[in-house]
Protein backbone atom coordinates (compact mmCIF):
# COMPACT_ATOMS: atom_id res chain seq x y z
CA UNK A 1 108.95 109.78 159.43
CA UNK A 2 106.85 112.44 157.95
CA UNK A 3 106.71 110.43 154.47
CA UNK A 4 105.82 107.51 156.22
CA UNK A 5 103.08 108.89 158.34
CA UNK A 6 101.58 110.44 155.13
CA UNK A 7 101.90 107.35 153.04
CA UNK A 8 100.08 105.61 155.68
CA UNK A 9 97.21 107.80 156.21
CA UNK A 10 97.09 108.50 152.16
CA UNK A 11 96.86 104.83 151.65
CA UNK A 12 94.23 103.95 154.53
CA UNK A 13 91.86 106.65 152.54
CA UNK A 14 92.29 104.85 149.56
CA UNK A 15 91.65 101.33 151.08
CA UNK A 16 88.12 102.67 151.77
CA UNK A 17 87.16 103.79 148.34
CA UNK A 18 87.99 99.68 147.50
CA UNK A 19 86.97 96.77 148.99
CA UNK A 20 90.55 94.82 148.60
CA UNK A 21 92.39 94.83 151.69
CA UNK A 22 95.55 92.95 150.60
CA UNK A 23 96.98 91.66 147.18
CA UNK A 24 98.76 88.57 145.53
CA UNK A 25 102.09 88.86 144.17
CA UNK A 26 102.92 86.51 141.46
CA UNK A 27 103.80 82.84 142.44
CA UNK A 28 107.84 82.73 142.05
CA UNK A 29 107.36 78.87 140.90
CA UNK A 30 104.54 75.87 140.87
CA UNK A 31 106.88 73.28 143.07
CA UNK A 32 108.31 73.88 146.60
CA UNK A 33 111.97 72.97 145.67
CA UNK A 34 111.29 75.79 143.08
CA UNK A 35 110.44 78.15 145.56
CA UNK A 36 113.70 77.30 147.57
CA UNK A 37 115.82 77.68 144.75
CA UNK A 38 114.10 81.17 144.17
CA UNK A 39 114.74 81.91 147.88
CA UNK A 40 118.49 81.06 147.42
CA UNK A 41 118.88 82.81 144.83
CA UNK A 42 117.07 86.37 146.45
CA UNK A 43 119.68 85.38 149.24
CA UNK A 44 122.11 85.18 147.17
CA UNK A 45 121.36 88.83 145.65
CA UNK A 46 120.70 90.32 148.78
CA UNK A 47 124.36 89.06 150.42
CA UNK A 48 126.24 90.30 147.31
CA UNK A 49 124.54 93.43 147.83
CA UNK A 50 124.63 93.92 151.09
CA UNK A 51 128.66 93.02 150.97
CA UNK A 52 129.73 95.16 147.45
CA UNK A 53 127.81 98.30 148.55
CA UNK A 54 128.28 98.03 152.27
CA UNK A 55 132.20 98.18 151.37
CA UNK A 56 131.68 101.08 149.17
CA UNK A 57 130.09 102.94 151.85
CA UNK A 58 132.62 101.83 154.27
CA UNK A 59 135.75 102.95 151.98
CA UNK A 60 133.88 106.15 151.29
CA UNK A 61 132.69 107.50 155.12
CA UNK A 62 136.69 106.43 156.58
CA UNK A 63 138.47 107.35 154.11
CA UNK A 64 138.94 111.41 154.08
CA UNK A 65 140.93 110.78 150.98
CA UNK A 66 137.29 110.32 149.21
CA UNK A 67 135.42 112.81 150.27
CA UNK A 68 135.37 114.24 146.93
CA UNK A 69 132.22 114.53 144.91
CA UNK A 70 132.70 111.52 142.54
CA UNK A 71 132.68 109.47 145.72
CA UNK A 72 130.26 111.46 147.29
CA UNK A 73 127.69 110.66 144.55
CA UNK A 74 129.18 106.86 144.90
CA UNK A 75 127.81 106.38 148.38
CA UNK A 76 124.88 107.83 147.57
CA UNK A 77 124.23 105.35 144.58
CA UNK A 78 125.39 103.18 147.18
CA UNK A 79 122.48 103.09 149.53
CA UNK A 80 119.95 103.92 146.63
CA UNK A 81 120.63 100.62 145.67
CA UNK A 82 120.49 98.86 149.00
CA UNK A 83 117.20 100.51 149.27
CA UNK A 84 115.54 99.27 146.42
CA UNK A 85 116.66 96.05 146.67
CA UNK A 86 115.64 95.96 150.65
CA UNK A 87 112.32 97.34 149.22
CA UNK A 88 111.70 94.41 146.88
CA UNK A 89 114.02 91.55 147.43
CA UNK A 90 112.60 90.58 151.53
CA UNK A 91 109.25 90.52 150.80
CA UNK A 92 109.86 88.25 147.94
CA UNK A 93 112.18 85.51 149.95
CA UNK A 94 109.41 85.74 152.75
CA UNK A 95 106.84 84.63 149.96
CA UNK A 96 109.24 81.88 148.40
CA UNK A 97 110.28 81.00 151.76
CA UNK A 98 106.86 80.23 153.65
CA UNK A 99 105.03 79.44 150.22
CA UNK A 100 102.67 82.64 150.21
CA UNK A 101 101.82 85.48 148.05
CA UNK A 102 99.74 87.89 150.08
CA UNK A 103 101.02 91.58 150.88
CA UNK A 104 98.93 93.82 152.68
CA UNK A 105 97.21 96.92 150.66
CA UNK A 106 99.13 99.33 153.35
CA UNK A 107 102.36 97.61 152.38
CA UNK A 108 102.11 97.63 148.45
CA UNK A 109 101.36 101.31 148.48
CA UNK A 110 104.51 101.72 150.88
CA UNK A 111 106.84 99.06 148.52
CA UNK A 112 105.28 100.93 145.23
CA UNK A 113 106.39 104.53 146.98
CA UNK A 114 109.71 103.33 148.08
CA UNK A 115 110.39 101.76 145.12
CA UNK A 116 109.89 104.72 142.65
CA UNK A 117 111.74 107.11 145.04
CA UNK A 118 114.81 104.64 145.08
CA UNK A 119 114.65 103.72 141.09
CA UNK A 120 114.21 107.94 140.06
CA UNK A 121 116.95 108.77 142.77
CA UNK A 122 119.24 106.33 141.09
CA UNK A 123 118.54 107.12 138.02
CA UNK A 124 119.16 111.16 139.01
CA UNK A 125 122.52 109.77 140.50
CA UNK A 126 124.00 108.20 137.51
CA UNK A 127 122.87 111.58 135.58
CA UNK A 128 124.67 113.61 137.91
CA UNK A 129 127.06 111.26 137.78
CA UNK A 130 128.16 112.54 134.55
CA UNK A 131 127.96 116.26 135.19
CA UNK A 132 130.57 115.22 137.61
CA UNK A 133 133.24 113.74 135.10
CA UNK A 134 132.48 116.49 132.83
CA UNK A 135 133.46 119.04 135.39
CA UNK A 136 136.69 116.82 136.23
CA UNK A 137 137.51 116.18 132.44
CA UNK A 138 136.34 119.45 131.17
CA UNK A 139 136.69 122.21 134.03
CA UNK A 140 139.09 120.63 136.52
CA UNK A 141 140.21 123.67 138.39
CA UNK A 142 136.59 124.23 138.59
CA UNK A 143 135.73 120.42 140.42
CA UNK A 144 134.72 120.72 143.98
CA UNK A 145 132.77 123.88 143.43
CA UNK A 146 130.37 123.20 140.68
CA UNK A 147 129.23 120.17 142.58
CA UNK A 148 128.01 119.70 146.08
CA UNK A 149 125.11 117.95 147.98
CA UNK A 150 122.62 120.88 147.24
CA UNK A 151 121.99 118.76 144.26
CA UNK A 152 121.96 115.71 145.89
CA UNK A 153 118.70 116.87 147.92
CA UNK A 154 117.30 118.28 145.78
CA UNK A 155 117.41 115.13 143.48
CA UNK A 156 116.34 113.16 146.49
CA UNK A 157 113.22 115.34 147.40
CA UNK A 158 112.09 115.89 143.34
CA UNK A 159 112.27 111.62 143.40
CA UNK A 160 110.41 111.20 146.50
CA UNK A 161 107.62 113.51 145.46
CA UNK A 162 107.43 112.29 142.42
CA UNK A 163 107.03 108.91 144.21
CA UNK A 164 104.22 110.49 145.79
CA UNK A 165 102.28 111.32 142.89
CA UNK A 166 102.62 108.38 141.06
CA UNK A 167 101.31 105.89 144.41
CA UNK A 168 98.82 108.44 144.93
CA UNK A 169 97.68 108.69 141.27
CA UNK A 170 98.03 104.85 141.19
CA UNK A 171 95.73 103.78 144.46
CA UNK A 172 93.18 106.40 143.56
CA UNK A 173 91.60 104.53 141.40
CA UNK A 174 88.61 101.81 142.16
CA UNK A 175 90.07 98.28 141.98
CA UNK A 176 87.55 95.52 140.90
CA UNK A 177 89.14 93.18 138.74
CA UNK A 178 90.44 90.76 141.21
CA UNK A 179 93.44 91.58 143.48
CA UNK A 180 96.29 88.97 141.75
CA UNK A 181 99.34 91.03 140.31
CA UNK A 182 101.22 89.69 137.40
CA UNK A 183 104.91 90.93 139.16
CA UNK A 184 106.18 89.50 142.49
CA UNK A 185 106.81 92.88 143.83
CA UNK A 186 103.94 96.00 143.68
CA UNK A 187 104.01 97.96 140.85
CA UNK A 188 102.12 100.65 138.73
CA UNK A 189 101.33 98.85 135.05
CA UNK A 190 100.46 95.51 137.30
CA UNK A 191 97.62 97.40 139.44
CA UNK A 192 96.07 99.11 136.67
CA UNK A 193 95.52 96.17 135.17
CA UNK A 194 92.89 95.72 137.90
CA UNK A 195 91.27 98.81 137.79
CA UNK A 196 87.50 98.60 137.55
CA UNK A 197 87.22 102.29 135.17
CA UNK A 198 89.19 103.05 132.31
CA UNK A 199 93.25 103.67 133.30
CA UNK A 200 94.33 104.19 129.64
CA UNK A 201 95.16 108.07 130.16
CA UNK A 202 96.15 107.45 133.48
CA UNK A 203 98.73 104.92 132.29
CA UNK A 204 100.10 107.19 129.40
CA UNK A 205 100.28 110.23 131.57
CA UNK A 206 102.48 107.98 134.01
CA UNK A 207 104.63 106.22 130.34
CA UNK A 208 104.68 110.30 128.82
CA UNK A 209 105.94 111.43 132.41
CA UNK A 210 108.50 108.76 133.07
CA UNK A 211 109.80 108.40 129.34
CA UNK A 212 110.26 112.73 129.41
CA UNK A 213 111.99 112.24 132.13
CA UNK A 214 114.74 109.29 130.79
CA UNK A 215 114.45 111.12 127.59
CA UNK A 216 116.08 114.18 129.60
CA UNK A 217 118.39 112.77 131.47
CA UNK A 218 119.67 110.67 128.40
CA UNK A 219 120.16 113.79 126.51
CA UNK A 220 122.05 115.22 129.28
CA UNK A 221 124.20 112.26 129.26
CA UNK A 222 124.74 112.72 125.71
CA UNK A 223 125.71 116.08 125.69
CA UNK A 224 128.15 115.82 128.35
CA UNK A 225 129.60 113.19 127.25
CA UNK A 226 130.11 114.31 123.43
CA UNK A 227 132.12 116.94 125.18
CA UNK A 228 133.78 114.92 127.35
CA UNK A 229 135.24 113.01 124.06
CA UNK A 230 135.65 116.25 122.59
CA UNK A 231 138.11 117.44 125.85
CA UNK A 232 140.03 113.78 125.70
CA UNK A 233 140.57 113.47 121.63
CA UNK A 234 142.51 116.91 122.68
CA UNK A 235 145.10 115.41 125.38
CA UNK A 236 148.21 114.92 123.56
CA UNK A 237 149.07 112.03 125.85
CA UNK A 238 148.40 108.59 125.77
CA UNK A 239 148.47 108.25 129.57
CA UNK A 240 145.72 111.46 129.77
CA UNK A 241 143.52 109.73 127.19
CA UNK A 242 143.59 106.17 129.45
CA UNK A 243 143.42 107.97 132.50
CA UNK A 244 139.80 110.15 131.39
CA UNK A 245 138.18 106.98 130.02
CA UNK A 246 139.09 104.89 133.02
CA UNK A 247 136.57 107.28 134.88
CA UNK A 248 134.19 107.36 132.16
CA UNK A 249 133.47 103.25 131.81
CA UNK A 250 132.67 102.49 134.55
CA UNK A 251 129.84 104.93 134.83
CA UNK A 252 128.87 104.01 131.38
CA UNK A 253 128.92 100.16 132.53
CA UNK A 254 126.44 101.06 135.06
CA UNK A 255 124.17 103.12 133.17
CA UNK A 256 123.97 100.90 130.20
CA UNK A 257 123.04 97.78 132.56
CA UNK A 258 120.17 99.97 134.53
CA UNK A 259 118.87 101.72 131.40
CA UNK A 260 118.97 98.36 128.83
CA UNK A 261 117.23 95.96 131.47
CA UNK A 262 114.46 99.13 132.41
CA UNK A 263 113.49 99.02 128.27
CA UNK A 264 113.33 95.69 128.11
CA UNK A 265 111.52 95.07 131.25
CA UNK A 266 108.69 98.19 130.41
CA UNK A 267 108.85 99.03 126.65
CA UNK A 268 109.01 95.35 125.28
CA UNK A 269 105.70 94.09 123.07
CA UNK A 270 103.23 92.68 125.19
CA UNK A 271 103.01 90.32 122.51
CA UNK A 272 106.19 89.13 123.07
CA UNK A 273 106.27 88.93 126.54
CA UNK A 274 106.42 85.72 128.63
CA UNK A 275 106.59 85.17 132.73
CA UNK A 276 109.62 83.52 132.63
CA UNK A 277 111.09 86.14 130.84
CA UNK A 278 109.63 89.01 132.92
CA UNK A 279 110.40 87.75 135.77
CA UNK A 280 113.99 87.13 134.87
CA UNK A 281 114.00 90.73 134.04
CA UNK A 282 112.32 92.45 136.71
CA UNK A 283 115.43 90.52 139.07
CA UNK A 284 117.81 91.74 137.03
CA UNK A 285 116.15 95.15 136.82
């Protein structure tokens, strides 16, 4: 409530320093039976979402069998990806649905802050993630006290302030070059294109931030997971080796998919770039 109260207030200051009062999110498609098929197909995201983490969270919170912290950080990653997909996904079916584009100023600063806190949070989570199956590969008799949710909160309150700085940083600035973004949800590289002074060092302090921060978790994943190999190529079993990658794919499944589609969506040439292909993209993203 706090957040959200401060968010609000933050974002009614800016509004004042511009004179746009609402934006427009890129068109989803020229024809209306385009547009449907856009809104099915949202649906159809949101339902699968909805149902595949929705059991997840169910089998975790009634089952005291998995109340470990592997599943612990699984319902976790669980709602940080109902979140950003609630943060996104409705506002774009409402658009596709009723053939509109406009979101309110107030509510693209609150879908950009919501959106960054879910994406770094998730992205914290799958890091984690693999401190976890290094502790259960490399220091079982150790699992269960390494880990706990001291890191969890303190993941999610580094991620939301982060959040913070980035909408504030972003909505600072004077807005003059029309008030059409190039993305059908709000977000950072999108606005700055309409700034009305120059956002070059704004927009590399916010690439050098974010791309520090991947760069750190990705060598953390690295790490761990170079001694994770290490710890299997030492099981004299067959049945130990299967059993410690079984764990281990997954999470690598994951992470590959959320890390490969968030290059190609941001770090691809602009030269090389077309909407169809964006926008294909930024769903999948």
């Amino acid at each position: 409530m706090f957040s959200l109260c401060g968010l609000h207030g933050l974002s009614e200051k800016m509004s004042n320093n511009s004179s746009i009062n609402h934006f427009l999110l890129l068109a989803s498609a020229d024809t209306r039976l385009l547009q449907l098929l856009h809104f099915c197909l949202f649906l159809g995201i949101s339902l699968a979402a909805l149902l595949g983490n929705g059991l997840i969270i169910s089998a975790v919170a009634c089952s005291h069998h998995l109340h470990t912290p592997m599943f612990f950080f699984l319902l976790n990653l669980a709602l940080t990806d109902l979140g950003s997909i609630c943060t996104t996904v409705p506002k774009a079916m409402h658009n596709s649905l009723w053939d509109t584009r406009n979101i309110s100023y107030t509510g693209c600063a609150a879908q950009l802050f919501f959106f960054l806190s879910f994406i770094g949070a998730e992205l914290s989570l799958l890091t984690i993630m693999c401190y976890d199956r290094y502790v259960s590969i490399c220091k079982p008799l150790h699992y269960g006290t390494l880990l706990g949710s001291r890191a969890c909160a303190h993941m999610v309150a580094a991620a939301f302030l982060t959040a913070l700085l980035f909408t504030a940083n972003t909505f600072s600035l004077p807005l003059c070059h029309g008030n059409a973004l190039s993305q059908f949800f709000c977000e950072i590289p999108p606005i700055l294109k309409l700034s009305c002074s120059k956002s070059h060092l704004r927009e590399v302090g916010v690439i050098v931030f974010s791309a520090c921060f991947s760069f750190s978790c990705f060598v953390f994943i690295v790490f761990f997971y170079v001694q994770m190999i290490r710890a299997v190529l030492r099981i004299p079993s067959e049945q130990g080796w299967h059993k410690a990658f079984s764990t281990c794919l997954p999470h690598l499944a994951v992470l590959s998919l959320f890390l490969s589609t968030a290059v190609f969506a941001y770090l691809k040439p602009p030269s090389n770039s077309s909407p169809s292909l964006d926008l294909a993209l930024s769903v999948l993203y």
